[in-house]
Protein backbone atom coordinates (compact mmCIF):
# COMPACT_ATOMS: atom_id res chain seq x y z
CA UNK A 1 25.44 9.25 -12.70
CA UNK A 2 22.51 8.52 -10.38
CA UNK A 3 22.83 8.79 -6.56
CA UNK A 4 20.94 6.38 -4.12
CA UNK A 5 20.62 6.86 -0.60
CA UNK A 6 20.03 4.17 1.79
CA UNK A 7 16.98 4.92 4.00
CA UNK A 8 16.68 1.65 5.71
CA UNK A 9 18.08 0.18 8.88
CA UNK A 10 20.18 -3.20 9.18
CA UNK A 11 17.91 -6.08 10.22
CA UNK A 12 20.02 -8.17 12.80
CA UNK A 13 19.97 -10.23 15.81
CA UNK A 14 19.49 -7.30 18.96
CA UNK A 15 18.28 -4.59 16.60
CA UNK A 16 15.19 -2.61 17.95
CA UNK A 17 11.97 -3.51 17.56
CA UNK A 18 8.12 -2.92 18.47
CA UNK A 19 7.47 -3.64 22.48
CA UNK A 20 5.41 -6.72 22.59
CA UNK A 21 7.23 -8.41 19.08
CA UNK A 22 9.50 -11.33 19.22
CA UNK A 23 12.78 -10.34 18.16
CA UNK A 24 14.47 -11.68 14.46
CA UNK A 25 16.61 -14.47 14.57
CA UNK A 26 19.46 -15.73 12.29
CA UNK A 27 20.49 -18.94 12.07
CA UNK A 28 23.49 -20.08 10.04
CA UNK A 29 22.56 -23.66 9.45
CA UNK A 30 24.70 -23.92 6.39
CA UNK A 31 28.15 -23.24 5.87
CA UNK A 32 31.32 -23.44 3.14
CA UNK A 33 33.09 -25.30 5.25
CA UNK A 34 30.68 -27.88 6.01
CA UNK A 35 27.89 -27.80 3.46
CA UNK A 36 29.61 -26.10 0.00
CA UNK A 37 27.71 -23.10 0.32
CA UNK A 38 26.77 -20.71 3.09
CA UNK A 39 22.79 -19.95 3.68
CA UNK A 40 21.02 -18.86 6.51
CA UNK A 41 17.38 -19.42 8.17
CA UNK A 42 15.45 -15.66 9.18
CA UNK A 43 12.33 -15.57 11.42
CA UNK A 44 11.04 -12.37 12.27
CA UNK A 45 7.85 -10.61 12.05
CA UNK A 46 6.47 -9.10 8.88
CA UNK A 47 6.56 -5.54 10.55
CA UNK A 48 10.47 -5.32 11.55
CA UNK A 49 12.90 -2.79 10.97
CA UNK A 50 12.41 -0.65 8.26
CA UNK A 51 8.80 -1.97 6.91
CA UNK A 52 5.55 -1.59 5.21
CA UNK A 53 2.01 -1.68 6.36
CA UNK A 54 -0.65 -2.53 4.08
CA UNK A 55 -4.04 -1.57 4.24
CA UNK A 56 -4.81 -4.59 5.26
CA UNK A 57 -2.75 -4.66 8.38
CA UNK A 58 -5.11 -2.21 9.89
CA UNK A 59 -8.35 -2.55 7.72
CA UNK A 60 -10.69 -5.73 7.29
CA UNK A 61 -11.44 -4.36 4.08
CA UNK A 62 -8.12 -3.61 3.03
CA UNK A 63 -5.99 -5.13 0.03
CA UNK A 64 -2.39 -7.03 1.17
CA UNK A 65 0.41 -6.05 -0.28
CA UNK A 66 0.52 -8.76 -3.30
CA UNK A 67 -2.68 -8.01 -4.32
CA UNK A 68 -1.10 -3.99 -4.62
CA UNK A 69 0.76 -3.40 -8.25
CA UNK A 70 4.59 -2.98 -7.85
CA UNK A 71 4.04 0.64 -9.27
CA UNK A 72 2.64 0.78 -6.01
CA UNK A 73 5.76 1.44 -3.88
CA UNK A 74 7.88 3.51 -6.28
CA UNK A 75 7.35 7.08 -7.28
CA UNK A 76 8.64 10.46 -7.09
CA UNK A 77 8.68 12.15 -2.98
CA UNK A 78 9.23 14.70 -1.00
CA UNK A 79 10.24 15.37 2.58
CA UNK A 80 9.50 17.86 4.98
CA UNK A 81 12.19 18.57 7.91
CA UNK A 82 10.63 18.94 10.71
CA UNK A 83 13.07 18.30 14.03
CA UNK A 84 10.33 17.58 16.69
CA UNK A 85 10.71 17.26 20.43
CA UNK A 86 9.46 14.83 22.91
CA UNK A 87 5.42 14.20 22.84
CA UNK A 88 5.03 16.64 20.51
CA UNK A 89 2.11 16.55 17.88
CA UNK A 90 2.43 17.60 13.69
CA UNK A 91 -0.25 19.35 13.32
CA UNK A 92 -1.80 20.66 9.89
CA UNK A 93 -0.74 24.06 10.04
CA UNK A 94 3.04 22.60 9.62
CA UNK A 95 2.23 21.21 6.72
CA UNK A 96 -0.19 23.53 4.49
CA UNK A 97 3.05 25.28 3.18
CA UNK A 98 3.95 22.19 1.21
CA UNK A 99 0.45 21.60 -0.64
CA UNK A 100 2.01 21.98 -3.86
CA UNK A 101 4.71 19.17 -3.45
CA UNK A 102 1.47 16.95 -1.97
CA UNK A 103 -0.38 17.49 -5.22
CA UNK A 104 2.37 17.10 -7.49
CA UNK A 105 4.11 14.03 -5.43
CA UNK A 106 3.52 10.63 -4.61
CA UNK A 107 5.07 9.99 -1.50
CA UNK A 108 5.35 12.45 1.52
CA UNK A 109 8.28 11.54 3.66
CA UNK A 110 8.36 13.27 7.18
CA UNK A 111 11.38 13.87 8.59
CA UNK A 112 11.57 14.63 12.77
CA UNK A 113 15.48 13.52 13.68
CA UNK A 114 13.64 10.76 15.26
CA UNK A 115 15.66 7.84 13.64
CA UNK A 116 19.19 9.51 16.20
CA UNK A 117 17.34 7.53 19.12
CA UNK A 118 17.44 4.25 17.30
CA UNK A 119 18.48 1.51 19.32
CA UNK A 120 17.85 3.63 22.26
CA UNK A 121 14.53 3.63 24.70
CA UNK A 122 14.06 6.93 23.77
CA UNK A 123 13.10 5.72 20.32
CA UNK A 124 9.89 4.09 21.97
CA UNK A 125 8.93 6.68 24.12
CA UNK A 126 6.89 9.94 23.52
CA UNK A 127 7.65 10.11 19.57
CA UNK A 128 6.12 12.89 17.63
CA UNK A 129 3.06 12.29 16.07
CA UNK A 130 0.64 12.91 13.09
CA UNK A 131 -2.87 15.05 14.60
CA UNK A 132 -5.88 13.42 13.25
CA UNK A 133 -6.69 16.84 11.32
CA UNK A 134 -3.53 16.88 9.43
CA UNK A 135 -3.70 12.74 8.43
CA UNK A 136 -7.03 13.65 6.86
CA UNK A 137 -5.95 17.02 5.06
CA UNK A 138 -2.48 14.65 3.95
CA UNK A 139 -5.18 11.62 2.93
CA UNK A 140 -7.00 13.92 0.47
CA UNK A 141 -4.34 13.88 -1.94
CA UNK A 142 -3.77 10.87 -4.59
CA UNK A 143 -0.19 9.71 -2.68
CA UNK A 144 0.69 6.41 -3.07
CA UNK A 145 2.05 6.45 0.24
CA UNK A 146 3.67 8.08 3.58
CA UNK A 147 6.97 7.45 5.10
CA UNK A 148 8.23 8.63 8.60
CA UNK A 149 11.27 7.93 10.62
CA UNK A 150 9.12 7.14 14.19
CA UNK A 151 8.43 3.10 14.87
CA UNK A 152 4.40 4.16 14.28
CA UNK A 153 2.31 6.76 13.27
CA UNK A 154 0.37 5.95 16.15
CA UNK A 155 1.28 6.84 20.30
CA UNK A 156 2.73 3.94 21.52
CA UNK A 157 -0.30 3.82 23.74
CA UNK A 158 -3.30 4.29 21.16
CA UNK A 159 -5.85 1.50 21.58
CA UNK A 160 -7.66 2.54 18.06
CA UNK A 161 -4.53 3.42 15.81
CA UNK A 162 -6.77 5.99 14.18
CA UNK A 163 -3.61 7.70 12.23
CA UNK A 164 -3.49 4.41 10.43
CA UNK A 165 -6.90 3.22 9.81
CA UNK A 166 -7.03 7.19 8.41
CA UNK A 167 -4.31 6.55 6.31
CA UNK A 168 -4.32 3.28 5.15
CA UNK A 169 -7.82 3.50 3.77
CA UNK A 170 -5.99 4.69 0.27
CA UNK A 171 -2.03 4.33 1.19
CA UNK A 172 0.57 2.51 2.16
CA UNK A 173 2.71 3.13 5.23
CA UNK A 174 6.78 3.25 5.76
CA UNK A 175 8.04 3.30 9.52
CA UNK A 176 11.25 3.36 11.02
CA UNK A 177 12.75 4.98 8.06
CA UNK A 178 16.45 6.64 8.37
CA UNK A 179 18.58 9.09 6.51
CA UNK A 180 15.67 11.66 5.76
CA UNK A 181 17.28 14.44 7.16
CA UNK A 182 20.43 13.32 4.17
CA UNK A 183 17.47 14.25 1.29
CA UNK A 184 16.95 17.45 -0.53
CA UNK A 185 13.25 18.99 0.10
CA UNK A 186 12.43 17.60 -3.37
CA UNK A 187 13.47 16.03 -6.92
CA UNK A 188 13.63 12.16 -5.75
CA UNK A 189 12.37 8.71 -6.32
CA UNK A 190 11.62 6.51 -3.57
CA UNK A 191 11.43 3.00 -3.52
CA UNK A 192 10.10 0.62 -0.84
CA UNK A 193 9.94 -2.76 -2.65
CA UNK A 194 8.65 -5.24 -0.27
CA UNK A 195 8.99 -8.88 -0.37
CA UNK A 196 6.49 -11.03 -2.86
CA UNK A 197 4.84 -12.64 0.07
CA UNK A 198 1.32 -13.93 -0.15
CA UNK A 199 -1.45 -12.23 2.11
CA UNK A 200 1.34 -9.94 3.10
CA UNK A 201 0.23 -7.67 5.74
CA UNK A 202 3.52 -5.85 5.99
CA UNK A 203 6.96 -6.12 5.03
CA UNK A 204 10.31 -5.23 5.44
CA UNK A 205 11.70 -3.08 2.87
CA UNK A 206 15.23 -1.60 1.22
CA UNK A 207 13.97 1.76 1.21
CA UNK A 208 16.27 4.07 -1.26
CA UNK A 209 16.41 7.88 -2.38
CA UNK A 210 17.34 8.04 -6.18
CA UNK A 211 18.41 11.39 -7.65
């Protein structure tokens, strides 16, 4: 019997989400007891909770997510465990040990406990971060894609978001993942199916562990 684990936060009214974004909001415009059926209206941005960034959400030159094939945001991953402290920086040497599970894998999941201070402001505030030295080493190997439990890749105050444009110039991105620390070092499919959405820039995603 497989095993899935849920790696994705709840999207809801209140939930956290990037300073500067309008929060979701959920309408119930239809009900059972008035209408036969129960529906509701969503608005939110293509880059809440749990999400995907394309290339194109950093990269003029960069593909949307449609235009990607689905075997695109499936394949077999790994995660490293790192716990990290306040403005603290991965840097390569924390990763070289795990070069074989980069060459052999297709998506690199970093775990740094930063997902406990969701819904908190300490989830906005002085998250650990990807070097530029080690998102180049991680960029020379054919991953489909890199997941992380931080809202960005980025410092909340970068003005060029160089750990994306470095990374999205061959993958795709996860943020705000959960439940990392849950998954064994290896021996794992991840899946981050995003919506079918036309010039999609991002999406939110059901992100699961299969064993």
């Amino acid at each position: 019997m497989k095993r899935v684990i849920d790696l994705s936060h709840t999207i809801c009214v209140g939930m956290p989400i990037y300073p500067g974004t309008e929060p979701p909001v959920i309408d119930v415009p239809c009900t059972v007891e008035s209408h036969g059926f129960y529906e509701r209206k969503l608005s939110f941005f293509s880059h809440t909770g749990t999400h995907l960034d394309a290339p194109a959400h950093m990269l003029a030159h960069g593909p949307t997510l449609d235009r990607m094939p689905v075997e695109t945001f499936i394949g077999s991953a790994f995660v490293v465990q790192l716990p990290m402290k306040k403005r603290s920086t991965i840097e390569l040497a924390d990763l070289r040990s795990y070069e074989n599970l980069f060459k052999s894998c297709d998506f690199f999941l970093l775990s740094t406990g930063w997902s406990k201070y969701w819904g908190q402001d300490d989830y906005f505030e002085d998250y650990p971060v990807l070097s530029e030295e080690a998102a180049l080493w991680i960029d020379s190997f054919q991953l489909k894609g890199v997941g992380v439990d931080m809202i960005s890749v980025d410092p909340m105050d970068s003005q060029d978001m160089m750990i994306h444009k470095i990374l999205l110039e061959r993958l795709v991105l996860i943020e705000n993942l959960t439940n990392l620390d849950k998954l064994p070092e290896s021996g794992f499919t991840f899946s981050c199916l995003p919506l079918k959405l036309i010039a999609a820039d991002g999406s939110p995603v059901r992100a699961v562990a299969v064993f």
